[in-house]
Protein backbone atom coordinates (compact mmCIF):
# COMPACT_ATOMS: atom_id res chain seq x y z
CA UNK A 1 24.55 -59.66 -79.90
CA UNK A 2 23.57 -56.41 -80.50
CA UNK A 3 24.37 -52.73 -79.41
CA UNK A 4 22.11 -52.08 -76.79
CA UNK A 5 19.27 -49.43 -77.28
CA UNK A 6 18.37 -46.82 -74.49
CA UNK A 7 15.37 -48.48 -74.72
CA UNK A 8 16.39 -51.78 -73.96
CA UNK A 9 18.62 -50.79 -70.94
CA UNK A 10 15.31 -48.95 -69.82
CA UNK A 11 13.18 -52.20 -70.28
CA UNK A 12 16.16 -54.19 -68.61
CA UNK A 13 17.03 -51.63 -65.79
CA UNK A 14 12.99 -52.55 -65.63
CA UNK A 15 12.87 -55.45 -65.12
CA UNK A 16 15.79 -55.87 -62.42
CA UNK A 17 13.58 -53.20 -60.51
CA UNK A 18 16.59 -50.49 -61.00
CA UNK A 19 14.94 -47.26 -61.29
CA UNK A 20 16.69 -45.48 -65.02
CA UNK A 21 14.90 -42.55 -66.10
CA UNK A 22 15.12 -41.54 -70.34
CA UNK A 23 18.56 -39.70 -69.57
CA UNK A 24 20.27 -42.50 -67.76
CA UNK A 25 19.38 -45.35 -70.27
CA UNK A 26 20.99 -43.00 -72.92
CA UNK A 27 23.95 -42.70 -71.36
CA UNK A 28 24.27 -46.15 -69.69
CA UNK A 29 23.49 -47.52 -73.78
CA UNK A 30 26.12 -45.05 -74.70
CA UNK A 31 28.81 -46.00 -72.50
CA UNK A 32 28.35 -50.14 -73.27
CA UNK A 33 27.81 -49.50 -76.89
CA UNK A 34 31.66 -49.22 -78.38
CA UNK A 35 32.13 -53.07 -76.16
CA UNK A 36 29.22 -54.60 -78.12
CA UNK A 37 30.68 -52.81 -81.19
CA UNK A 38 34.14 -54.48 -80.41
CA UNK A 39 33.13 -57.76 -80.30
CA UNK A 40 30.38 -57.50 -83.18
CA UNK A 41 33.15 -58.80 -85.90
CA UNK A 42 33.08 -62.59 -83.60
CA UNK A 43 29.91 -62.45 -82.30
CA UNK A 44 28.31 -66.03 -82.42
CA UNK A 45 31.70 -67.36 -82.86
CA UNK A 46 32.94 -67.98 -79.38
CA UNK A 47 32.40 -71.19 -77.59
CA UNK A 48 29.71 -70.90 -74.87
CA UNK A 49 29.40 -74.87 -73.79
CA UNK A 50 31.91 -74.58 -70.55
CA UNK A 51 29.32 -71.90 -68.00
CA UNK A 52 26.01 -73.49 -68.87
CA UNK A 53 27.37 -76.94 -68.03
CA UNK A 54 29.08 -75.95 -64.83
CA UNK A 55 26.13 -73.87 -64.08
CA UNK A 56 23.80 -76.94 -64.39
CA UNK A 57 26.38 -79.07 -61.88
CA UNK A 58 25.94 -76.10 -59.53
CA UNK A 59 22.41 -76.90 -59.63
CA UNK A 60 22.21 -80.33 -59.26
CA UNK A 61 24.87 -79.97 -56.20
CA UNK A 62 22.89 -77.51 -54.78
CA UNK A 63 19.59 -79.71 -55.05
CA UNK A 64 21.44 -82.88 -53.68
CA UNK A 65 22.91 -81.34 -50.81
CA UNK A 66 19.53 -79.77 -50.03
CA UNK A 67 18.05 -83.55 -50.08
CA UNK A 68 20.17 -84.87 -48.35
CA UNK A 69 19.95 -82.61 -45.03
């Protein structure tokens, strides 16, 4: 995880179809930059296994309940 570049909230804003011109990505990288700096000493380190799984039981819920109507 990574400070975020203006560039890459440009190519992100992008992508979500969010208009962000040079000046906004700047300041938008500027303002999320000190949290990615904050968390940069236990980055990697914290346990990610609990939302993936639940997310994949949302999805197989979602696709069961769909069947079965």
């Amino acid at each position: 995880m990574t400070r975020p570049t203006p560039k890459d909230v440009k190519v992100i804003a992008h992508v979500a179809d969010v208009p962000a011109d040079d000046e906004v990505a700047t300041r938008i990288a500027n303002s999320i930059g000190p949290a990615f700096d904050g968390f940069a000493p236990i980055s990697g380190t914290l346990p990610f296994d609990l939302e993936p799984a639940s997310f994949l039981l949302a999805q197989i819920a979602q696709k069961i309940e769909k069947v079965s109507k």
